[in-house]
C-alpha atoms as a PDB file:
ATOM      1  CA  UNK A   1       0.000   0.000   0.000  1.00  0.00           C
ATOM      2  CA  UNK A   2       3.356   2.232  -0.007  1.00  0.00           C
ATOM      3  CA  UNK A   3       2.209   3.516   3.708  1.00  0.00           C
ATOM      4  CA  UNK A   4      -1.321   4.788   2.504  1.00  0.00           C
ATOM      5  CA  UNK A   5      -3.083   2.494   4.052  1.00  0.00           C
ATOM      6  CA  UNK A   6      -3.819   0.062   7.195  1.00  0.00           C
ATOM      7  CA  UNK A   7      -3.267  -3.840   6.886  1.00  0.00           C
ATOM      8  CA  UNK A   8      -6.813  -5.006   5.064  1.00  0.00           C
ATOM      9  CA  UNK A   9      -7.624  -2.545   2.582  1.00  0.00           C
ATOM     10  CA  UNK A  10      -5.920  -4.407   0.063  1.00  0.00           C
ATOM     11  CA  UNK A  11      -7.762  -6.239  -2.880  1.00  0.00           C
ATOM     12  CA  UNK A  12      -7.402  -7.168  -6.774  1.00  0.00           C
ATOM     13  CA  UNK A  13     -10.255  -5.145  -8.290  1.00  0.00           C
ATOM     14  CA  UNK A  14      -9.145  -6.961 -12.010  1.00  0.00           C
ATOM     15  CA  UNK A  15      -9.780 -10.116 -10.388  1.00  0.00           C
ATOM     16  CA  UNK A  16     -13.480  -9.010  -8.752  1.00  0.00           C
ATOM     17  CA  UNK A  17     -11.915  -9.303  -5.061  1.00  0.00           C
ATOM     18  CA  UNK A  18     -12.397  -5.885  -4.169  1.00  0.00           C
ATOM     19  CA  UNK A  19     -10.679  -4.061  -0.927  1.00  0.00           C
ATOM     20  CA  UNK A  20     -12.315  -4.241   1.773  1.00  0.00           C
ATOM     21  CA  UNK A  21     -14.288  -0.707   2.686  1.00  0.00           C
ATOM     22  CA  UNK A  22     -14.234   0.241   6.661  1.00  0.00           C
ATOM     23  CA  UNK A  23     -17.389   1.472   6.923  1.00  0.00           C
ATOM     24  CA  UNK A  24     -18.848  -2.167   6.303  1.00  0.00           C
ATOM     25  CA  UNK A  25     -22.010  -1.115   5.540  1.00  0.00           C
ATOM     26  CA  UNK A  26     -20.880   0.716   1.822  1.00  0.00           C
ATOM     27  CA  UNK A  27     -19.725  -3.367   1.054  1.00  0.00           C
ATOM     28  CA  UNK A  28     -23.173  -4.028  -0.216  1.00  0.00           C
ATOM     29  CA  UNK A  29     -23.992  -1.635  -2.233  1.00  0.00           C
ATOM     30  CA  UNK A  30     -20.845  -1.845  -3.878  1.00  0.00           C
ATOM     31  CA  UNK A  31     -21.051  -5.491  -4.457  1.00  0.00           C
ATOM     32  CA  UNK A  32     -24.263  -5.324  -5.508  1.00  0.00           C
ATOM     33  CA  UNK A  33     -23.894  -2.215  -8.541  1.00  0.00           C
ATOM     34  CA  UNK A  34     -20.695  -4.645  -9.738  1.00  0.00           C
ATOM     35  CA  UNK A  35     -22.833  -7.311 -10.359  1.00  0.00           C
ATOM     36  CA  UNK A  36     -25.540  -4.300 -12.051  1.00  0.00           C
ATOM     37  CA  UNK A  37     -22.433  -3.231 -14.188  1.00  0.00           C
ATOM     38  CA  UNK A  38     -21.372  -7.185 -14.976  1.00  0.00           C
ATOM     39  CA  UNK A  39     -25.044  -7.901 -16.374  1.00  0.00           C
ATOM     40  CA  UNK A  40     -25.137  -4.410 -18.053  1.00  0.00           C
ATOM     41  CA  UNK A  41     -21.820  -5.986 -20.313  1.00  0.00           C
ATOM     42  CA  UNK A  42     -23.316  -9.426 -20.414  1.00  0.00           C
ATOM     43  CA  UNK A  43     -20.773 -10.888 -18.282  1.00  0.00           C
ATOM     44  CA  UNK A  44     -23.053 -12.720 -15.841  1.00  0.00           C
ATOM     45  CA  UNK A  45     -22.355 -16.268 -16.547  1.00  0.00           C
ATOM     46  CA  UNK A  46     -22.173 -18.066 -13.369  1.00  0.00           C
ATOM     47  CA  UNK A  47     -21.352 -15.266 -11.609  1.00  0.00           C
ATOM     48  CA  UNK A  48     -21.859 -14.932  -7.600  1.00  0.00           C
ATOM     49  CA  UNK A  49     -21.198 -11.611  -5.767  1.00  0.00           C
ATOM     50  CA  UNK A  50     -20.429 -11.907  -2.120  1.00  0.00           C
ATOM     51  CA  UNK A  51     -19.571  -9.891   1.110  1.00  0.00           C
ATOM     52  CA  UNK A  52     -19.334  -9.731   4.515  1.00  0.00           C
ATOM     53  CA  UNK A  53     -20.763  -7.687   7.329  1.00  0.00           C
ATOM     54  CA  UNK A  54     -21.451  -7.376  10.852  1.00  0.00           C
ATOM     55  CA  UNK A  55     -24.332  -6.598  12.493  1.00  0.00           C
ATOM     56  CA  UNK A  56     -23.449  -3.071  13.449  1.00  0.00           C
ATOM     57  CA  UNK A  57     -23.280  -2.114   9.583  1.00  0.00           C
ATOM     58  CA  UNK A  58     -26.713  -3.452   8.868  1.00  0.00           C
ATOM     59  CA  UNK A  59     -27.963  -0.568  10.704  1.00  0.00           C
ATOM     60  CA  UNK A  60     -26.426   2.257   8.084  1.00  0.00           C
ATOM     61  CA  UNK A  61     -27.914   3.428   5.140  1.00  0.00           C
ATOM     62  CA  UNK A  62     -25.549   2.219   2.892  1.00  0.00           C
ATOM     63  CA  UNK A  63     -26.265  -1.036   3.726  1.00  0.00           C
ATOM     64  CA  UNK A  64     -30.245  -0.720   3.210  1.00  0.00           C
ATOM     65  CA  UNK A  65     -29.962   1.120   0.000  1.00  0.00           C
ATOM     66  CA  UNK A  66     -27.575  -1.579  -1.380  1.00  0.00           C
ATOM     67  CA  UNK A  67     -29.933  -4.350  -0.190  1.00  0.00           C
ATOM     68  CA  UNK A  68     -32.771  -2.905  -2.274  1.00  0.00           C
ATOM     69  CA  UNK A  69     -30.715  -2.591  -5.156  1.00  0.00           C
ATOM     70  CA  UNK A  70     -30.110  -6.550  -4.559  1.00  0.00           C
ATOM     71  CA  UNK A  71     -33.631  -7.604  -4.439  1.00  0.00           C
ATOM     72  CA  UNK A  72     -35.042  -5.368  -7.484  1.00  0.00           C
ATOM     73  CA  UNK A  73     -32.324  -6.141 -10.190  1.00  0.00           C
ATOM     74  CA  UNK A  74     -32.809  -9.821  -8.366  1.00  0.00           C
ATOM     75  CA  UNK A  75     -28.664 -10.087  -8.799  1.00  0.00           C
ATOM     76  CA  UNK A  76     -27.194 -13.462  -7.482  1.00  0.00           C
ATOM     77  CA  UNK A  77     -25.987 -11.434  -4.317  1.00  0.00           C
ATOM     78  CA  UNK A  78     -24.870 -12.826  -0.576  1.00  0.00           C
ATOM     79  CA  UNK A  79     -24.587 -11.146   2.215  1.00  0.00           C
ATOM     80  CA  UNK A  80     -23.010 -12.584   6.121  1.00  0.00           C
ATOM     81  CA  UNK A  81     -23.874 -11.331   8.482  1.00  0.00           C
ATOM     82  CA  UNK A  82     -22.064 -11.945  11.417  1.00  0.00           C
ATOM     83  CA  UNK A  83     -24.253 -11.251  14.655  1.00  0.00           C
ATOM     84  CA  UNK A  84     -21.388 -10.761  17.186  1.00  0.00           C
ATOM     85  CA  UNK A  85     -23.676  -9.116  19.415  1.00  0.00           C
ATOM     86  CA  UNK A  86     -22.112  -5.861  19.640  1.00  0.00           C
ATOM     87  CA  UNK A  87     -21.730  -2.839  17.296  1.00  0.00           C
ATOM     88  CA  UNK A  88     -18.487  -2.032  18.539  1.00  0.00           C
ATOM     89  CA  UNK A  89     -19.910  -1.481  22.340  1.00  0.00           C
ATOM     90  CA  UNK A  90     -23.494  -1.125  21.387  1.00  0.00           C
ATOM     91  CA  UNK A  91     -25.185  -4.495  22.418  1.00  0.00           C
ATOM     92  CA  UNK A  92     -27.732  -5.753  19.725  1.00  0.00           C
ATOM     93  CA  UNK A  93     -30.779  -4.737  21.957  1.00  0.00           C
ATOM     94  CA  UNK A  94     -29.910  -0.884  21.440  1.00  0.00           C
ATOM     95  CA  UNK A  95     -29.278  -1.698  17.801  1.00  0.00           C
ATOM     96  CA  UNK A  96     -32.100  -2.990  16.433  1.00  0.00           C
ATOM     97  CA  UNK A  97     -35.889  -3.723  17.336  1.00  0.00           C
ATOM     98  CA  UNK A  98     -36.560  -7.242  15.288  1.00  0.00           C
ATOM     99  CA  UNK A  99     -36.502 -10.425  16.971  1.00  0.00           C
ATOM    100  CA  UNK A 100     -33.817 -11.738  14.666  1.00  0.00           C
ATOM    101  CA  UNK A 101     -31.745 -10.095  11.864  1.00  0.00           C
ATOM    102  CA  UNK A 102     -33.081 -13.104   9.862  1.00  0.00           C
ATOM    103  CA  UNK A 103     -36.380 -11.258   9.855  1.00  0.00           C
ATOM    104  CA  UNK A 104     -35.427  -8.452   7.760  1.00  0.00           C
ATOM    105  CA  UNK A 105     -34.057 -10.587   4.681  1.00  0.00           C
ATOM    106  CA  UNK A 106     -37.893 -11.475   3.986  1.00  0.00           C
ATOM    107  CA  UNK A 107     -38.465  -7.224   3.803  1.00  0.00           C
ATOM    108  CA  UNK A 108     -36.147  -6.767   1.858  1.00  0.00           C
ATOM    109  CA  UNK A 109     -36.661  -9.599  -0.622  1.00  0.00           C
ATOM    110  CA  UNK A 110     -33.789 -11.886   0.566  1.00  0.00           C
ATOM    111  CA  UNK A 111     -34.022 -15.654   1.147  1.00  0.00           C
ATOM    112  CA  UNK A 112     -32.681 -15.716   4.397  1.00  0.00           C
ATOM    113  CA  UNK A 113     -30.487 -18.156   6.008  1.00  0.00           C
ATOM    114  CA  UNK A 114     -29.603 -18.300   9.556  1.00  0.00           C
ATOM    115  CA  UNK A 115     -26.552 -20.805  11.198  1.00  0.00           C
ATOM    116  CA  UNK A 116     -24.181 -21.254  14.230  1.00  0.00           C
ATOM    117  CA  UNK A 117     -21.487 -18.930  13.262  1.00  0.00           C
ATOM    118  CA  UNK A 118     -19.102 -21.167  15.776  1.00  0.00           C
ATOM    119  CA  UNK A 119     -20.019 -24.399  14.015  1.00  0.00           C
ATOM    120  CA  UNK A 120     -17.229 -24.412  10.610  1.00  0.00           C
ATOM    121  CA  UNK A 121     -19.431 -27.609   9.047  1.00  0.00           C
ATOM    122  CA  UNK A 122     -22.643 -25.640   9.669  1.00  0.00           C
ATOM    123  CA  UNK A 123     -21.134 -22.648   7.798  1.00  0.00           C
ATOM    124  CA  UNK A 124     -19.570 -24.171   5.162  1.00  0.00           C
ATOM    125  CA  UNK A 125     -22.924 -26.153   4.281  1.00  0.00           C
ATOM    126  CA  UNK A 126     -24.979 -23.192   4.759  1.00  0.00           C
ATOM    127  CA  UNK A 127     -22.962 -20.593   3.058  1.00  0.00           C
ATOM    128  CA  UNK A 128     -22.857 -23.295   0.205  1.00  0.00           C
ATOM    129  CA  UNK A 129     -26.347 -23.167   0.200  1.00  0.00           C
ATOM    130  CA  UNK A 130     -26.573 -19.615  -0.561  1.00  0.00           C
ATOM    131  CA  UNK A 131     -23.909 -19.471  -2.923  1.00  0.00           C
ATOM    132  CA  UNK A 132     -26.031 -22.594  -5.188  1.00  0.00           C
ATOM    133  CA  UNK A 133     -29.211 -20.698  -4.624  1.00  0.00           C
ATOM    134  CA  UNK A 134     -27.780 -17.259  -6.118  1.00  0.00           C
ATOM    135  CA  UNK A 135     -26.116 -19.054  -8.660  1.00  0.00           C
ATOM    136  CA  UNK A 136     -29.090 -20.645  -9.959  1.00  0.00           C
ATOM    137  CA  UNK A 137     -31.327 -17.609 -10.223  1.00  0.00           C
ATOM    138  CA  UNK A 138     -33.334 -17.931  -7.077  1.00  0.00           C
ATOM    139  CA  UNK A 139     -32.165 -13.990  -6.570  1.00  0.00           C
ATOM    140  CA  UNK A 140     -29.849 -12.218  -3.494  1.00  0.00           C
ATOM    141  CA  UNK A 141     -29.431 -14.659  -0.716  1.00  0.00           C
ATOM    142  CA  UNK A 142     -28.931 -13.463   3.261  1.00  0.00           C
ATOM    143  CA  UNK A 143     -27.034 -15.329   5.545  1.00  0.00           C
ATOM    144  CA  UNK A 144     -26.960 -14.565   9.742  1.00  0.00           C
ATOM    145  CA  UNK A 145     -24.070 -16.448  11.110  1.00  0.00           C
ATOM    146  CA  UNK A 146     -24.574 -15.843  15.339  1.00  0.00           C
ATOM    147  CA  UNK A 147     -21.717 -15.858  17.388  1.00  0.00           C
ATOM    148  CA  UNK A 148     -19.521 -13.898  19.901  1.00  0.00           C
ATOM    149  CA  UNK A 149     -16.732 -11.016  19.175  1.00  0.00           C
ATOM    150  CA  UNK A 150     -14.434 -12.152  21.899  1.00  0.00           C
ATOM    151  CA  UNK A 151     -12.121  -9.347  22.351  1.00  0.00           C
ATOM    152  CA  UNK A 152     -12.141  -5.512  22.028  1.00  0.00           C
ATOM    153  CA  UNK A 153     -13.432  -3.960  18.433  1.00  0.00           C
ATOM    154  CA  UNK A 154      -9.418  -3.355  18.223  1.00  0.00           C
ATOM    155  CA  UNK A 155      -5.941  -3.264  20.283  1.00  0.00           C
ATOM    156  CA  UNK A 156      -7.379   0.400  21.289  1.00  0.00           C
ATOM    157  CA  UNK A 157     -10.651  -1.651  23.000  1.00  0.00           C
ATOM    158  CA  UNK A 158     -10.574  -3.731  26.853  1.00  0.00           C
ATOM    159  CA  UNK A 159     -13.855  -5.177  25.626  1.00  0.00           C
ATOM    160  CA  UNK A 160     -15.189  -3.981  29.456  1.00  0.00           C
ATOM    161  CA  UNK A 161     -18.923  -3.166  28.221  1.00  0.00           C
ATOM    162  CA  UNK A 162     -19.103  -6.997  27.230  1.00  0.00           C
ATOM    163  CA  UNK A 163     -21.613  -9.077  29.080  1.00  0.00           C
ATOM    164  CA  UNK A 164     -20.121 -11.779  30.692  1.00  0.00           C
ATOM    165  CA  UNK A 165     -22.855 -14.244  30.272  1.00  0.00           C
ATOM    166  CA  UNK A 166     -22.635 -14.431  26.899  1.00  0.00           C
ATOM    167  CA  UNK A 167     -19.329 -15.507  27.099  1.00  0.00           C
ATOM    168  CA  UNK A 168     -20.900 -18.860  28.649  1.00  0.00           C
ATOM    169  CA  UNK A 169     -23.431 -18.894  26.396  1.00  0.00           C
ATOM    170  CA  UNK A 170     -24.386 -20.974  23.328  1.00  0.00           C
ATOM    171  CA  UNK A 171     -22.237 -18.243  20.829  1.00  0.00           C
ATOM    172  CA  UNK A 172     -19.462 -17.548  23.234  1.00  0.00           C
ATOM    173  CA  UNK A 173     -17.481 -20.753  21.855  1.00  0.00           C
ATOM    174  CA  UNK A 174     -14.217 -19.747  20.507  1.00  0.00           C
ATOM    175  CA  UNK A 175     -14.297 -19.880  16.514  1.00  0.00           C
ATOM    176  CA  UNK A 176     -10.871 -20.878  15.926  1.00  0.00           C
ATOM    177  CA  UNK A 177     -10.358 -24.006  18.952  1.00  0.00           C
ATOM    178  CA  UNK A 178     -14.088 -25.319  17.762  1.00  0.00           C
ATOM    179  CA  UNK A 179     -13.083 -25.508  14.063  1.00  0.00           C
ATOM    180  CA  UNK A 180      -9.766 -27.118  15.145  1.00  0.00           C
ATOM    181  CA  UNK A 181     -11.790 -29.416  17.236  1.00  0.00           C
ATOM    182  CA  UNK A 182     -14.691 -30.121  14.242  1.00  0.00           C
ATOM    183  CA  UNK A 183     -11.850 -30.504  11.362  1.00  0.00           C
ATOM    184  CA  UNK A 184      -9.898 -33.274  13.691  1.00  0.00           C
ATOM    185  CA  UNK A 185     -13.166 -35.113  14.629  1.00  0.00           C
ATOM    186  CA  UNK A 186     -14.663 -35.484  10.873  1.00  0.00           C
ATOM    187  CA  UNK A 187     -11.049 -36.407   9.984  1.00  0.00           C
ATOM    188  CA  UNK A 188     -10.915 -33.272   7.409  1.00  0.00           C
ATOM    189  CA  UNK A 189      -7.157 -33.679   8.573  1.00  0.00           C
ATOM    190  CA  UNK A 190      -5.001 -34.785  11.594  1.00  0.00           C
ATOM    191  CA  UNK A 191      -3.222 -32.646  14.336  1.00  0.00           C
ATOM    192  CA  UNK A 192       0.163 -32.609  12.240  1.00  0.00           C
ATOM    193  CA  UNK A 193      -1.444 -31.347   9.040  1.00  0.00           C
ATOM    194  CA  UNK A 194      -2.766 -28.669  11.243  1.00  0.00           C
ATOM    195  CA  UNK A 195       0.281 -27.627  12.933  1.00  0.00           C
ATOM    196  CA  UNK A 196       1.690 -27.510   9.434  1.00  0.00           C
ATOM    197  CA  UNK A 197      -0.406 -25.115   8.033  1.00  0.00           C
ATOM    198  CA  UNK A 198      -0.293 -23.322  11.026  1.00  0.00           C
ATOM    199  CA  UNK A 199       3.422 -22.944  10.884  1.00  0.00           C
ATOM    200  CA  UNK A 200       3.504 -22.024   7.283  1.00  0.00           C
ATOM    201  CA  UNK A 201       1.101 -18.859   7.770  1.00  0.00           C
ATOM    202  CA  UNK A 202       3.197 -17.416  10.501  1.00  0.00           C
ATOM    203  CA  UNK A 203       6.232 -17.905   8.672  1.00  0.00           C
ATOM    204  CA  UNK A 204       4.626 -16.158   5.984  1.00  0.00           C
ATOM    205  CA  UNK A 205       3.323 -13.118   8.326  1.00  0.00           C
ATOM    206  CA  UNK A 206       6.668 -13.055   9.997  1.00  0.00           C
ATOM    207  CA  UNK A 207       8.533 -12.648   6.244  1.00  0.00           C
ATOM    208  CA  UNK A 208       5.774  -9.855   5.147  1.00  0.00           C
ATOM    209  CA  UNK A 209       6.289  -8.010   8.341  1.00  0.00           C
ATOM    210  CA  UNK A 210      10.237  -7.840   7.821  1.00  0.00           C
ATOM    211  CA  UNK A 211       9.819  -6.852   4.127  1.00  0.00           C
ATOM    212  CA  UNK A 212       7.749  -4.116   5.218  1.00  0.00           C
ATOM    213  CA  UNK A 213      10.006  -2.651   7.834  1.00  0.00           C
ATOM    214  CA  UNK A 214      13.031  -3.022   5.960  1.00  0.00           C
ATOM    215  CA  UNK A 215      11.428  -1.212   2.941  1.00  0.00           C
ATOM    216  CA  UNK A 216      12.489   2.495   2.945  1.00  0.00           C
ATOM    217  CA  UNK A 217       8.999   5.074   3.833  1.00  0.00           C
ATOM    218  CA  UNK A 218       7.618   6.521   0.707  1.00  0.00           C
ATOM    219  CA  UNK A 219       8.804  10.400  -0.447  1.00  0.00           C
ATOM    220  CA  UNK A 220       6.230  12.304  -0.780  1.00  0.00           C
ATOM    221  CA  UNK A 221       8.109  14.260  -3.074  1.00  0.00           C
ATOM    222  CA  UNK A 222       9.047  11.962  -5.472  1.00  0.00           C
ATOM    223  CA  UNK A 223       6.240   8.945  -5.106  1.00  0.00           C
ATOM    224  CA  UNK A 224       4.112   8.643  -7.899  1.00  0.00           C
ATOM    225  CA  UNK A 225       1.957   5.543  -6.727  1.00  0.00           C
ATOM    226  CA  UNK A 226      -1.608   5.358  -8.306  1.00  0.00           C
ATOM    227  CA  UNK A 227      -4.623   4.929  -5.800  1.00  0.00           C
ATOM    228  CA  UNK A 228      -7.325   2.255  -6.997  1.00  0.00           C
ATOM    229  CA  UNK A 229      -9.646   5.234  -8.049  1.00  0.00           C
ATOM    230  CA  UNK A 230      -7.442   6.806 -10.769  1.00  0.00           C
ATOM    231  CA  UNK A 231      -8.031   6.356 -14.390  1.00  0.00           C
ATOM    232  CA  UNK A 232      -5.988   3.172 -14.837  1.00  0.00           C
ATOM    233  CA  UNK A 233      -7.483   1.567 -11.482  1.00  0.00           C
ATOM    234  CA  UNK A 234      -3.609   0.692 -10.889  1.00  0.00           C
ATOM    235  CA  UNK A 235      -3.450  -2.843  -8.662  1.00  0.00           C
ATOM    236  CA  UNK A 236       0.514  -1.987  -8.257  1.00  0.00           C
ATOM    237  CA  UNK A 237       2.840   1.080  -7.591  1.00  0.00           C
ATOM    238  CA  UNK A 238       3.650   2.530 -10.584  1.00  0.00           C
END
């Protein structure tokens, strides 16, 4: 990002993977007129568009007006929603008045899905599901995955508001240890393969992070690095 950016706005717009937007809620919309443009330049063949969102960003307006868009133009859209039960430090009850976030993919014009957001089988089948039923012209698909943020919104956050009964409740599992446990007991692969794979991404985090502190800091004088919104959309420094 030649020091423009933080560490997850990065994407390969060429490749439809856009970068990831911090106000979560603008993902939708943006998704969704992608897939407008695609059909627009009869490019749809197969095509799924997909992103991710908490619940905190289903209560902007970017996030309703791109879920309309969705359900008129009927574009093979999904949406997650992860219900981590806290926008930020605003606990779902002060967030919104449904019974269940599930209940507004039916206003909008969603199928809606709902699963255990700490179960990985459950996910993968029901995210699956979604996917096929986009795909296949059944229109935008929702999915609410429920689970439990279990630390702070960032390093900056103590997580102190938290309630701690959730933590012993039926989404407080911890994501990571239950898919460990779930991929060892259906025999998706053993302890070692794990460990592996496990080894191999922090090596490859560790590398990253000394190639970007060696690297010299940009000069602003001299730097000519495009930004994804000029003419060229440029994926690399110039």
């Amino acid at each position: 990002m030649r020091a423009r950016d933080g560490n997850i706005h990065r994407g390969r717009p060429r490749e439809g993977l856009f970068a990831m937007i911090s106000h979560l809620g603008t993902m939708p919309s943006v998704v969704a007129g992608a897939l407008l443009a695609r059909r627009l330049r009869g490019k749809m063949d197969g095509v799924v568009g997909a992103t991710c969102i908490g619940d905190g960003g289903t209560s902007t307006g970017a996030f309703h007006e791109g879920m309309n868009l969705a359900a008129v133009e009927r574009l093979p859209f999904v949406v997650v929603v992860a219900n981590n039960q806290y926008a930020y430090s605003t606990p779902t009850r002060r967030q919104y008045a449904c019974h269940d976030l599930l209940d507004r993919a039916a206003g909008y014009g969603f199928a809606g899905h709902s699963t255990d957001g700490t179960d990985l089988g459950a996910c993968l089948d029901t995210v699956q599901n979604a996917v096929a039923a986009a795909r296949a012209g059944n229109g935008p698909q929702m999915v609410v995955a429920n689970l439990l943020r279990l630390t702070g919104h960032g390093e900056h956050d103590d997580a102190s508001y938290m309630d701690p009964s959730l933590r012993a409740s039926a989404v407080g599992g911890d994501c990571l240890k239950l898919a460990r446990q779930q991929i060892l007991t259906r025999g998706w692969a053993d302890a070692a393969d794990l460990d592996t794979w496990r080894a191999k991404a922090v090596a490859q985090v560790d590398a990253a992070l000394a190639t970007a502190q060696s690297e010299a800091p940009p000069d602003p004088s001299r730097e000519d690095w495009n930004a994804l919104s000029t003419r060229d959309l440029s994926d690399q420094p110039a």
